[in-house]
PDB file of N, CA and C in Angstrom:
ATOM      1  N   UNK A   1      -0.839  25.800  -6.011  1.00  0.00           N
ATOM      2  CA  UNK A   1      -0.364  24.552  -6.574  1.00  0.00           C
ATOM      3  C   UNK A   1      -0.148  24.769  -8.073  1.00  0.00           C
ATOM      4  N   UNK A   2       1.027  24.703  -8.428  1.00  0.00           N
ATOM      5  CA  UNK A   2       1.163  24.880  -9.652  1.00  0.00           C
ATOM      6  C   UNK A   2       1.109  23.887 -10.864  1.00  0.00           C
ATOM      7  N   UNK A   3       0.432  23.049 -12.023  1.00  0.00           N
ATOM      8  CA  UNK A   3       0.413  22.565 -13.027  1.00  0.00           C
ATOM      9  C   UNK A   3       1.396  21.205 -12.763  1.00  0.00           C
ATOM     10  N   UNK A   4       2.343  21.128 -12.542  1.00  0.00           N
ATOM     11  CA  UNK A   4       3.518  20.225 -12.299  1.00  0.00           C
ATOM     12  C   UNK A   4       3.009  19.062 -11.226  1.00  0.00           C
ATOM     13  N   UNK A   5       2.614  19.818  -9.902  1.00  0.00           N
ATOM     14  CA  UNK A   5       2.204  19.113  -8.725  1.00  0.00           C
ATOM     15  C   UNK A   5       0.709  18.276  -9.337  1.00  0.00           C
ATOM     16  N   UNK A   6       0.197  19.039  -9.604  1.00  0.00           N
ATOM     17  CA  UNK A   6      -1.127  18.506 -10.351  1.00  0.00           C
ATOM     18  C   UNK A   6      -1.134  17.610 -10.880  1.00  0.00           C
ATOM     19  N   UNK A   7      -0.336  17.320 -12.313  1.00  0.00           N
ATOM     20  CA  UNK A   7      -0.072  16.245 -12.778  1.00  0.00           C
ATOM     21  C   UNK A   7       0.328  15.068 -11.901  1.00  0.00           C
ATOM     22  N   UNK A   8       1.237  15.433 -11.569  1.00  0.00           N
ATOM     23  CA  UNK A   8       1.578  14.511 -10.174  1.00  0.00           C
ATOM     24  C   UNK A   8       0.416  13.800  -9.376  1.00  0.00           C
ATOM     25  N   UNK A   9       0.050  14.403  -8.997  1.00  0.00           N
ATOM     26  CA  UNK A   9      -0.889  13.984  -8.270  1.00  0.00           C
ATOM     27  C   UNK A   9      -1.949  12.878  -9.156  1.00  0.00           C
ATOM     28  N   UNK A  10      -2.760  13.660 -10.200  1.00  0.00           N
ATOM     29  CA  UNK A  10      -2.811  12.690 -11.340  1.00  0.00           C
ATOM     30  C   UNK A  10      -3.074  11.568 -11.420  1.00  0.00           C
ATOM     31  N   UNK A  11      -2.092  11.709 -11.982  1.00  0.00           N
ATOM     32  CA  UNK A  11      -1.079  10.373 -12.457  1.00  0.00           C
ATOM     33  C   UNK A  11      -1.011   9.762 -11.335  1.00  0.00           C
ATOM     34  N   UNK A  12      -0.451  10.074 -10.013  1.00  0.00           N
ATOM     35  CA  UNK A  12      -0.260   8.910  -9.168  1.00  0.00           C
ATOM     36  C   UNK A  12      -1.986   8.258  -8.186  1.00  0.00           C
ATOM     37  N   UNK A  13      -2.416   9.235  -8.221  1.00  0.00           N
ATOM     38  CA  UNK A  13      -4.114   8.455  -8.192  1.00  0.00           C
ATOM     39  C   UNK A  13      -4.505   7.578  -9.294  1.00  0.00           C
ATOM     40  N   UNK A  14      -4.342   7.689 -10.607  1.00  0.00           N
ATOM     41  CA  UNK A  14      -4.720   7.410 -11.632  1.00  0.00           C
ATOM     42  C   UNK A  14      -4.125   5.113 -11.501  1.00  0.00           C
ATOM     43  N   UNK A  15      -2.278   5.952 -11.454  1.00  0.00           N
ATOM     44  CA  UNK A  15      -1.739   4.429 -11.531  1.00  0.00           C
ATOM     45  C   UNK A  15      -2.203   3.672 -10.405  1.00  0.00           C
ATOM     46  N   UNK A  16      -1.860   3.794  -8.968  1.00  0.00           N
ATOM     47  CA  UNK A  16      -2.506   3.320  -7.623  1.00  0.00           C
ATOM     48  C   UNK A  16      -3.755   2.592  -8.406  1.00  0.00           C
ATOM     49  N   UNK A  17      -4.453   3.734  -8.472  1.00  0.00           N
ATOM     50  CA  UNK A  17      -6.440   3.395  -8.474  1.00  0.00           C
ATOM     51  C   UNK A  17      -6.007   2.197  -9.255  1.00  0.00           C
ATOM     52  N   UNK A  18      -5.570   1.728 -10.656  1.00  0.00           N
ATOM     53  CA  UNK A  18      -5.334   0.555 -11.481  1.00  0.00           C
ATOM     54  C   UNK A  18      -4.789  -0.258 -10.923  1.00  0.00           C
ATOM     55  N   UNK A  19      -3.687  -0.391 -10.246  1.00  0.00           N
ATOM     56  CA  UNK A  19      -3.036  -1.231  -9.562  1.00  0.00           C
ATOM     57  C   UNK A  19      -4.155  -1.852  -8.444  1.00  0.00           C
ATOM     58  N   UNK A  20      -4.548  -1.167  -7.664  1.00  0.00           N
ATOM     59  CA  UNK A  20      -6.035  -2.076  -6.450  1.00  0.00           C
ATOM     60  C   UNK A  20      -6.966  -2.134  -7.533  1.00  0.00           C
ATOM     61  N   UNK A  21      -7.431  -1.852  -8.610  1.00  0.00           N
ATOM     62  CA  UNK A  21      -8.272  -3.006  -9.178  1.00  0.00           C
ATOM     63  C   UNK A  21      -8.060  -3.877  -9.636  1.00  0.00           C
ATOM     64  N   UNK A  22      -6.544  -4.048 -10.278  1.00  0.00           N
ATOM     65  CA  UNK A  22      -6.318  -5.564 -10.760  1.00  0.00           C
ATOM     66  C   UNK A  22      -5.832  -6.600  -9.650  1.00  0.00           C
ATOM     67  N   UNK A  23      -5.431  -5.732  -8.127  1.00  0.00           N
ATOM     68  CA  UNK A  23      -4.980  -6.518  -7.034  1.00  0.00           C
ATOM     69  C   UNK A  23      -6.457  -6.975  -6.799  1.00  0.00           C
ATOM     70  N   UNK A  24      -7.457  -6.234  -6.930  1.00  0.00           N
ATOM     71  CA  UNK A  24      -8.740  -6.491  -6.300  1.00  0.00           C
ATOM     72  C   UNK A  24      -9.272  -7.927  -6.923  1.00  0.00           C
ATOM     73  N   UNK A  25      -9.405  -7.412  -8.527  1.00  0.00           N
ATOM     74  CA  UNK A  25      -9.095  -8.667  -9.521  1.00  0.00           C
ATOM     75  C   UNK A  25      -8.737  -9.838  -8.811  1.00  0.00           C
ATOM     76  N   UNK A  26      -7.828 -10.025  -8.823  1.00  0.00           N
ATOM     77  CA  UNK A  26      -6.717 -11.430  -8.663  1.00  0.00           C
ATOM     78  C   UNK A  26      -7.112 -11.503  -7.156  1.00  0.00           C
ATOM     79  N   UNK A  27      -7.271 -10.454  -6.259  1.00  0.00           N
ATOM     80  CA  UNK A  27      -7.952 -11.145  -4.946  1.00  0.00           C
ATOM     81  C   UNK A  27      -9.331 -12.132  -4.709  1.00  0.00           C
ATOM     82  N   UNK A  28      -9.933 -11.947  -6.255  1.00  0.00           N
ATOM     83  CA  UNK A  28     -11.235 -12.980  -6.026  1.00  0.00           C
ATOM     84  C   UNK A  28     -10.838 -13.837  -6.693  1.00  0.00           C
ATOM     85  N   UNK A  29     -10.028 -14.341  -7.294  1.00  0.00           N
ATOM     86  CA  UNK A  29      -9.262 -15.212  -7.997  1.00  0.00           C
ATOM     87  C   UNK A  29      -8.429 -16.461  -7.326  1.00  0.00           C
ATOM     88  N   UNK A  30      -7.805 -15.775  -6.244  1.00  0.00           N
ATOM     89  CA  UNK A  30      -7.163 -16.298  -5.807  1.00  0.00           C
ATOM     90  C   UNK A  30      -7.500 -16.716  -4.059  1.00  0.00           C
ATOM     91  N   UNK A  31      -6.345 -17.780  -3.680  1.00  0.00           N
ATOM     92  CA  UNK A  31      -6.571 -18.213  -2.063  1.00  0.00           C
ATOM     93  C   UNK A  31      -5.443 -18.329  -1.427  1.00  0.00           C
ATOM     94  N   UNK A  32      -4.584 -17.917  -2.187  1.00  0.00           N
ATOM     95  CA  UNK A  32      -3.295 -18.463  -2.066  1.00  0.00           C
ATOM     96  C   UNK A  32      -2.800 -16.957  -0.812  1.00  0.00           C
ATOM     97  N   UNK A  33      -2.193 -17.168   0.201  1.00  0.00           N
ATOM     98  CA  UNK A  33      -1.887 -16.576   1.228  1.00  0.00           C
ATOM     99  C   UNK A  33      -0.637 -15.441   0.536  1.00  0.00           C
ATOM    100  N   UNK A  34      -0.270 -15.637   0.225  1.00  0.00           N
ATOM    101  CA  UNK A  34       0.999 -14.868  -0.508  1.00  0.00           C
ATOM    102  C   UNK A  34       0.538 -13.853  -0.923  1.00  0.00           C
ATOM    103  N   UNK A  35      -0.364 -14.561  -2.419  1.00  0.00           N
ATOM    104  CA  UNK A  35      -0.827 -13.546  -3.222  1.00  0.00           C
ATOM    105  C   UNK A  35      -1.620 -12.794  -2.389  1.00  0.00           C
ATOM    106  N   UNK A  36      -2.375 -13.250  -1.287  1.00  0.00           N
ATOM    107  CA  UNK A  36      -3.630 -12.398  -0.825  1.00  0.00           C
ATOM    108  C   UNK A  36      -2.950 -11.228   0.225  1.00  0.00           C
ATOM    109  N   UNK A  37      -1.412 -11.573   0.435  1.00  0.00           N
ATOM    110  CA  UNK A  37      -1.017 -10.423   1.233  1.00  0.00           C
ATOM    111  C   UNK A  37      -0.680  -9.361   0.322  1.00  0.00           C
ATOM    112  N   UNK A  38      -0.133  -9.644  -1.326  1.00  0.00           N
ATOM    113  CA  UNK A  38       0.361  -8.862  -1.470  1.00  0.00           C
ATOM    114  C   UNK A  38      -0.774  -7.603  -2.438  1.00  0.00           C
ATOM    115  N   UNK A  39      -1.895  -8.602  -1.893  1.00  0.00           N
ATOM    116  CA  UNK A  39      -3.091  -7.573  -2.731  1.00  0.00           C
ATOM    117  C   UNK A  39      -3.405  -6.736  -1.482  1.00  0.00           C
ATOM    118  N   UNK A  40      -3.176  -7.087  -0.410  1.00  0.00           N
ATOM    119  CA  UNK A  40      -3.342  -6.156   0.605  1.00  0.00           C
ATOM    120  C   UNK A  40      -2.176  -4.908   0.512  1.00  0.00           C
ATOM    121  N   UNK A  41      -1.193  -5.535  -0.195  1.00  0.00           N
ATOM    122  CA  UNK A  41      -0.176  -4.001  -0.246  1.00  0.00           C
ATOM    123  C   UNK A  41      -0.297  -3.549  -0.697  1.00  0.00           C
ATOM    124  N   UNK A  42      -0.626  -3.987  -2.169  1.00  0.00           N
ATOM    125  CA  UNK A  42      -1.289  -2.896  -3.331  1.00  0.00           C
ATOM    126  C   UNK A  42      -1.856  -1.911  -2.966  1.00  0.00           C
ATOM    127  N   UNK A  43      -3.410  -2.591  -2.217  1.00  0.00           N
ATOM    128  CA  UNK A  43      -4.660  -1.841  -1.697  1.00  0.00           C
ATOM    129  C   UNK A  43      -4.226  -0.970  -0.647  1.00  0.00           C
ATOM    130  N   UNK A  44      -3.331  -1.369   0.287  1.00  0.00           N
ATOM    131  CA  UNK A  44      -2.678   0.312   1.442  1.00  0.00           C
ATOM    132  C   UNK A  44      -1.930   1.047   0.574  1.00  0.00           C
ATOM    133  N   UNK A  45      -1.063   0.350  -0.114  1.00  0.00           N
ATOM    134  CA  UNK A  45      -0.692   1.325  -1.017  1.00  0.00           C
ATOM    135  C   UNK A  45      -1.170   2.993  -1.566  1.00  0.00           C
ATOM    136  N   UNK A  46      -2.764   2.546  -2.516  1.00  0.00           N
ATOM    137  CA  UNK A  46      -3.662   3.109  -2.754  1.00  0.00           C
ATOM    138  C   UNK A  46      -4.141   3.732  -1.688  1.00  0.00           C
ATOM    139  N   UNK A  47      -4.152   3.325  -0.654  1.00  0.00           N
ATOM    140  CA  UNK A  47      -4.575   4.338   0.757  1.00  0.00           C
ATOM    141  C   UNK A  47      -3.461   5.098   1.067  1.00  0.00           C
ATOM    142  N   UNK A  48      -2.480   4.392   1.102  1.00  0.00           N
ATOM    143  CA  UNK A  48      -1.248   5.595   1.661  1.00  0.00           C
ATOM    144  C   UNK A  48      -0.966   6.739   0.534  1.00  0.00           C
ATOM    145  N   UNK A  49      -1.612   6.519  -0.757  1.00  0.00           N
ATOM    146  CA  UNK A  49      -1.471   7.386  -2.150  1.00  0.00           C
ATOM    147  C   UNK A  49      -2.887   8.394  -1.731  1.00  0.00           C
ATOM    148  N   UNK A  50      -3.712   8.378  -1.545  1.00  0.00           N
ATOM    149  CA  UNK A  50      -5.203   8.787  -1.108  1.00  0.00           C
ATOM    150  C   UNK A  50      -4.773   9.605   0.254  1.00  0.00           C
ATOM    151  N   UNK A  51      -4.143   9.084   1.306  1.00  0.00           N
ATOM    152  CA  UNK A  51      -3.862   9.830   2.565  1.00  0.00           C
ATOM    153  C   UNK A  51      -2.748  10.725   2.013  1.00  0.00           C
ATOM    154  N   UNK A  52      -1.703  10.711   1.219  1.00  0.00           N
ATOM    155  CA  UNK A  52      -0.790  11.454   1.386  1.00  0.00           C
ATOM    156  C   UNK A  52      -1.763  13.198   0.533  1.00  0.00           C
ATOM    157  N   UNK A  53      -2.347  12.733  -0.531  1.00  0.00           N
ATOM    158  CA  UNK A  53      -2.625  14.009  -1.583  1.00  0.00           C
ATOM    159  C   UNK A  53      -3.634  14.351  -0.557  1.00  0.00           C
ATOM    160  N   UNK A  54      -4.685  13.793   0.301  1.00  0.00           N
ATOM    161  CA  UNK A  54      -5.569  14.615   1.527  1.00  0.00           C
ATOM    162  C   UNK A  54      -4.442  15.693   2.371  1.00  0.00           C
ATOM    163  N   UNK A  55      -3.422  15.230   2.716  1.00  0.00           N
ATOM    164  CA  UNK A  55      -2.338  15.528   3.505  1.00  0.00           C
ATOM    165  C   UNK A  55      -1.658  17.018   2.304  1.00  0.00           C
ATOM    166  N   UNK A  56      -1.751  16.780   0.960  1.00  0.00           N
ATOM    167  CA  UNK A  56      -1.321  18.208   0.311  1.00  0.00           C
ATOM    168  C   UNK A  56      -2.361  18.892   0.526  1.00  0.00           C
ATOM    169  N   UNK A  57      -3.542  18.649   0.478  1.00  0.00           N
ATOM    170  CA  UNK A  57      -4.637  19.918   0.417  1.00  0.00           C
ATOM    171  C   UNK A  57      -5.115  19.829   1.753  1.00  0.00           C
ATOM    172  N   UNK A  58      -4.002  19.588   3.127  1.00  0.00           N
ATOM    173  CA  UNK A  58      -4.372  20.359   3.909  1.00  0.00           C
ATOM    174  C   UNK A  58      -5.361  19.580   4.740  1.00  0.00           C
ATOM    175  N   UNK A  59      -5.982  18.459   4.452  1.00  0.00           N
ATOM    176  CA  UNK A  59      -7.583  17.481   5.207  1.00  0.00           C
ATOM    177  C   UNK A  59      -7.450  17.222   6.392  1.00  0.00           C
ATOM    178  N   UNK A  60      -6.150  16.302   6.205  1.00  0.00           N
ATOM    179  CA  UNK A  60      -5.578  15.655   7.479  1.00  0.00           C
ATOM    180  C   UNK A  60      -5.167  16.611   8.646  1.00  0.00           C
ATOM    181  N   UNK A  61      -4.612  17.405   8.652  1.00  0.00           N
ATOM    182  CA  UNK A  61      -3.987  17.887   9.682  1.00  0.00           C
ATOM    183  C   UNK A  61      -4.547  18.081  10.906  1.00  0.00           C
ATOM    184  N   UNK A  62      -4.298  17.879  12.031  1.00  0.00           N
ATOM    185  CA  UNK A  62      -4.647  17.667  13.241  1.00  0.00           C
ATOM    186  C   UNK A  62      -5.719  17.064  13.809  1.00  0.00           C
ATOM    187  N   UNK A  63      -6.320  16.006  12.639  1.00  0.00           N
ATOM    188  CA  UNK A  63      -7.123  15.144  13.082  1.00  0.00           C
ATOM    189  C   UNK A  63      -7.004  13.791  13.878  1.00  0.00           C
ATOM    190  N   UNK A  64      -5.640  13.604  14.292  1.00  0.00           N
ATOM    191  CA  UNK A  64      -4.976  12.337  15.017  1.00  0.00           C
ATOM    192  C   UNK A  64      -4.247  12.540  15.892  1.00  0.00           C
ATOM    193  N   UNK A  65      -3.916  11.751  16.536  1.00  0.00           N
ATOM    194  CA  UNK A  65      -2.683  12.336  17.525  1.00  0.00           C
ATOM    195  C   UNK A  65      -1.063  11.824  16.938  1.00  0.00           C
ATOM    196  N   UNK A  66      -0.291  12.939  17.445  1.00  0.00           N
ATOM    197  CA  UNK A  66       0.807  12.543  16.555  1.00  0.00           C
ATOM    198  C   UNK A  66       2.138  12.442  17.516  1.00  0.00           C
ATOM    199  N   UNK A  67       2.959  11.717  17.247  1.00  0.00           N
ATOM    200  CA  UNK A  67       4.553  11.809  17.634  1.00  0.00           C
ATOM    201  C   UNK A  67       5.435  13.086  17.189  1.00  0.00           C
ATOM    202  N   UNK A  68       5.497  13.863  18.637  1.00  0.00           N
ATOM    203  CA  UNK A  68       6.452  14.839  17.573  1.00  0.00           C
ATOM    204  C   UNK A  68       5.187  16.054  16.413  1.00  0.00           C
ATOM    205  N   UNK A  69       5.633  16.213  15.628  1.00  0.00           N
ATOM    206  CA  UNK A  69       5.046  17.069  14.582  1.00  0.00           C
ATOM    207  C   UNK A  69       4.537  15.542  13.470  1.00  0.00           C
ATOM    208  N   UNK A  70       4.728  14.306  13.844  1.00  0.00           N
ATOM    209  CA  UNK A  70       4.507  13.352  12.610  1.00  0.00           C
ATOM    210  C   UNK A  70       2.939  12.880  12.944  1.00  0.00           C
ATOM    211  N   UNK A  71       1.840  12.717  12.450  1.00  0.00           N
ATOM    212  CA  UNK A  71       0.332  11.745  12.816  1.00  0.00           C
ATOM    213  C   UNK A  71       1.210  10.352  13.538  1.00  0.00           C
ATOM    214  N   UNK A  72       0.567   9.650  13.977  1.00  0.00           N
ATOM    215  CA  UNK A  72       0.588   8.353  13.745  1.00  0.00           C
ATOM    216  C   UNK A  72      -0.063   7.669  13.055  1.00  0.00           C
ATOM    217  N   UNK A  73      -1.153   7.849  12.490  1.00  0.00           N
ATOM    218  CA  UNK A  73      -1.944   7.402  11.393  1.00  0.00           C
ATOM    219  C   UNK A  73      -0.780   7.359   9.971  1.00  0.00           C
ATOM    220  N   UNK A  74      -0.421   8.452   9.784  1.00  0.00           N
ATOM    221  CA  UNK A  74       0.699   8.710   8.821  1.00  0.00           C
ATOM    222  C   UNK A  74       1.683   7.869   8.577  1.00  0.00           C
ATOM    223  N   UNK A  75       2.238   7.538  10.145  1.00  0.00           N
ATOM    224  CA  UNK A  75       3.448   6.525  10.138  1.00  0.00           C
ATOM    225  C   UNK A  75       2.790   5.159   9.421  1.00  0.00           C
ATOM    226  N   UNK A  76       1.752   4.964  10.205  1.00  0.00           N
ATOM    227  CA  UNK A  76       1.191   3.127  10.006  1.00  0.00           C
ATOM    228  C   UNK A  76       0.619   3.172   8.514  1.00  0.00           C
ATOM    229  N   UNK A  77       0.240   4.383   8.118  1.00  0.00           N
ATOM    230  CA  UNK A  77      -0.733   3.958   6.842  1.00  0.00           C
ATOM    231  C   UNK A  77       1.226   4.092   5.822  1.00  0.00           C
ATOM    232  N   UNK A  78       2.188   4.837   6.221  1.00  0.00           N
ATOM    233  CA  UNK A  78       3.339   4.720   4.965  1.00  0.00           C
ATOM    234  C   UNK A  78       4.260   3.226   5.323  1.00  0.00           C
ATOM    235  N   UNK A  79       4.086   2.703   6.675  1.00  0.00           N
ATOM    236  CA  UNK A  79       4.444   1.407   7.018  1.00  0.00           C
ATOM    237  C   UNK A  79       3.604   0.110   6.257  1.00  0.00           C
ATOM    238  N   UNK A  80       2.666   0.228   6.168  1.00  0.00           N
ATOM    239  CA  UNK A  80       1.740  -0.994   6.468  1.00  0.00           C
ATOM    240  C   UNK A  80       1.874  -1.913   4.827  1.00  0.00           C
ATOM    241  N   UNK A  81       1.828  -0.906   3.656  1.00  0.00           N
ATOM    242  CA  UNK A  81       2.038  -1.551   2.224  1.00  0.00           C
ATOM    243  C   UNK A  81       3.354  -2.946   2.319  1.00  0.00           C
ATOM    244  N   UNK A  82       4.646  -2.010   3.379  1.00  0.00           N
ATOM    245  CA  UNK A  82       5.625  -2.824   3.463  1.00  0.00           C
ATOM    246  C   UNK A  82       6.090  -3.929   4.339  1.00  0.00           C
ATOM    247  N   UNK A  83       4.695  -4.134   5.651  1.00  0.00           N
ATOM    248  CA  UNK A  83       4.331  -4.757   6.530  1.00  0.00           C
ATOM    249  C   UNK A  83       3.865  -5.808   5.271  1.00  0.00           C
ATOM    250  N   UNK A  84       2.902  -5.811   4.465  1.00  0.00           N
ATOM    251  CA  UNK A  84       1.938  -6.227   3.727  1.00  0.00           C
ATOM    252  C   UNK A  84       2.925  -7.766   2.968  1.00  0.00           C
ATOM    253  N   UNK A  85       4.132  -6.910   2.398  1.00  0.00           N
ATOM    254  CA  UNK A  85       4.727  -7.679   1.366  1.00  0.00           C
ATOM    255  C   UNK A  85       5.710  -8.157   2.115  1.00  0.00           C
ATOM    256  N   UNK A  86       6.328  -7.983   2.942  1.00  0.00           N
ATOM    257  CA  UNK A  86       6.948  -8.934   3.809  1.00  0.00           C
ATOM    258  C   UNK A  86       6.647 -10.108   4.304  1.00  0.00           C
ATOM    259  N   UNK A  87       5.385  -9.648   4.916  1.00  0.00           N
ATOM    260  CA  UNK A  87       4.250 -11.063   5.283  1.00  0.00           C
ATOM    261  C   UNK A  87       4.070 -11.973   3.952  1.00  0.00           C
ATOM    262  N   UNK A  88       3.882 -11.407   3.150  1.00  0.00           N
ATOM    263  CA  UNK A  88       3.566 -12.454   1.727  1.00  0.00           C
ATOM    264  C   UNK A  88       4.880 -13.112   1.075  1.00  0.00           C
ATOM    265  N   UNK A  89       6.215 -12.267   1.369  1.00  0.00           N
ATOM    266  CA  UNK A  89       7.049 -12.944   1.021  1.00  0.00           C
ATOM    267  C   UNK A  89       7.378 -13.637   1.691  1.00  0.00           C
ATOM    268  N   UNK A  90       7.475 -13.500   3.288  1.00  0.00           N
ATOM    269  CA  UNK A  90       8.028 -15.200   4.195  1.00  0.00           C
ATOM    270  C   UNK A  90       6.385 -15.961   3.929  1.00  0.00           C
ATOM    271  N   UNK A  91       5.382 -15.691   3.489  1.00  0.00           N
ATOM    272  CA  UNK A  91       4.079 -16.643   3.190  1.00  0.00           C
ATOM    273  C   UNK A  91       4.674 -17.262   2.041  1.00  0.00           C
ATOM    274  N   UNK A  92       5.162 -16.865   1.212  1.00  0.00           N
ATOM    275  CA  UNK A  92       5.731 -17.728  -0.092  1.00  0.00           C
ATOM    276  C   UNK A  92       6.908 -18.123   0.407  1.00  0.00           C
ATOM    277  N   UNK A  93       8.247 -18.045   1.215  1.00  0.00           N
ATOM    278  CA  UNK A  93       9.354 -18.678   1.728  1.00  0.00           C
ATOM    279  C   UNK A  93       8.812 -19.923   2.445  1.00  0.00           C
ATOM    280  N   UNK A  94       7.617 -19.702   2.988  1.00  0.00           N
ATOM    281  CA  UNK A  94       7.591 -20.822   3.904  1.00  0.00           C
ATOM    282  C   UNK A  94       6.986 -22.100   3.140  1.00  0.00           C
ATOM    283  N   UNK A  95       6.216 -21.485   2.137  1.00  0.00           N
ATOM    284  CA  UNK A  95       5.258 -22.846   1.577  1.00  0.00           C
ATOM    285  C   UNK A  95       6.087 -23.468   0.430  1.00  0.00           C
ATOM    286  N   UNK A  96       7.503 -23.120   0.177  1.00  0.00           N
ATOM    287  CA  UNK A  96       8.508 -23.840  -0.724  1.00  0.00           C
ATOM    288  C   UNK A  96       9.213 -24.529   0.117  1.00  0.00           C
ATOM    289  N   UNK A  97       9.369 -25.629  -0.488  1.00  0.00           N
ATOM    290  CA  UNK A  97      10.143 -26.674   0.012  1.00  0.00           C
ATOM    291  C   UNK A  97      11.520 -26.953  -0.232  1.00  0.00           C
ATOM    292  N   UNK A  98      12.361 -26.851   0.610  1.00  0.00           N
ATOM    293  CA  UNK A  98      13.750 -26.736  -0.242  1.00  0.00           C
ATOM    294  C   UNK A  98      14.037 -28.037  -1.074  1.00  0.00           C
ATOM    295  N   UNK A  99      14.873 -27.755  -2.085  1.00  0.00           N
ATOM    296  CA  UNK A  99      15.365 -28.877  -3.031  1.00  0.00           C
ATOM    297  C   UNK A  99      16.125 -29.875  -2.660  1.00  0.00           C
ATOM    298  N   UNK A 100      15.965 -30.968  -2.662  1.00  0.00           N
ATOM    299  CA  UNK A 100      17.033 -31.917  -2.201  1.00  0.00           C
ATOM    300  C   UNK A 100      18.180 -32.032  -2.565  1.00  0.00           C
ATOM    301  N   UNK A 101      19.107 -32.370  -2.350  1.00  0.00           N
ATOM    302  CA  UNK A 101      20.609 -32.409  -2.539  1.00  0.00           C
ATOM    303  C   UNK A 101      20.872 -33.533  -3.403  1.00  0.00           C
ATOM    304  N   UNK A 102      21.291 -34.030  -4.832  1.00  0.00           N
ATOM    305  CA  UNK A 102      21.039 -34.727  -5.107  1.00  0.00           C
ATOM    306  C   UNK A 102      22.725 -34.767  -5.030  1.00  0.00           C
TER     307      UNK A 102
END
């Protein structure tokens, strides 16, 4: 692994890890269904950032059963952030009320 990847890696543990603590933050803060999905994306997020760098050094491999050459763990944990914010955005579509027509 050369210097480059490293950083990489880093840095993207580093930002993630900040991002689920201030989602974590605002998750005790808050009740609001929206927000609370989209602290759940944050937080897989941070897991799908955590599973992928296990997955460079090699951890993961053949500990699941997989489709093909792919995990399925793999699929659901790089799905689920965007499962997460979908749900929170029709959770916020639904609880607005459209504007009346004046």
């Amino acid at each position: 692994m050369d210097s480059g990847s490293l950083v990489m890696i880093i840095t993207r543990l580093f930002f993630s890890a900040v991002a689920a603590v201030f989602a974590i933050i605002i998750w005790s803060r808050t009740r609001d269904a929206a927000w609370m999905l989209i602290v759940l994306g944050t937080v897989s997020t941070y897991a799908e950032t955590v599973y992928s760098i296990l997955g460079v050094f090699g951890l993961t491999q053949n500990l699941f059963p997989a489709i093909g050459s792919v995990p399925v763990i793999a699929i659901l944990v790089s799905c689920l952030p965007s499962i997460f914010f979908i749900a929170a955005f029709c959770a916020f579509l639904a609880k607005r009320k459209p504007k009346s027509a004046v």
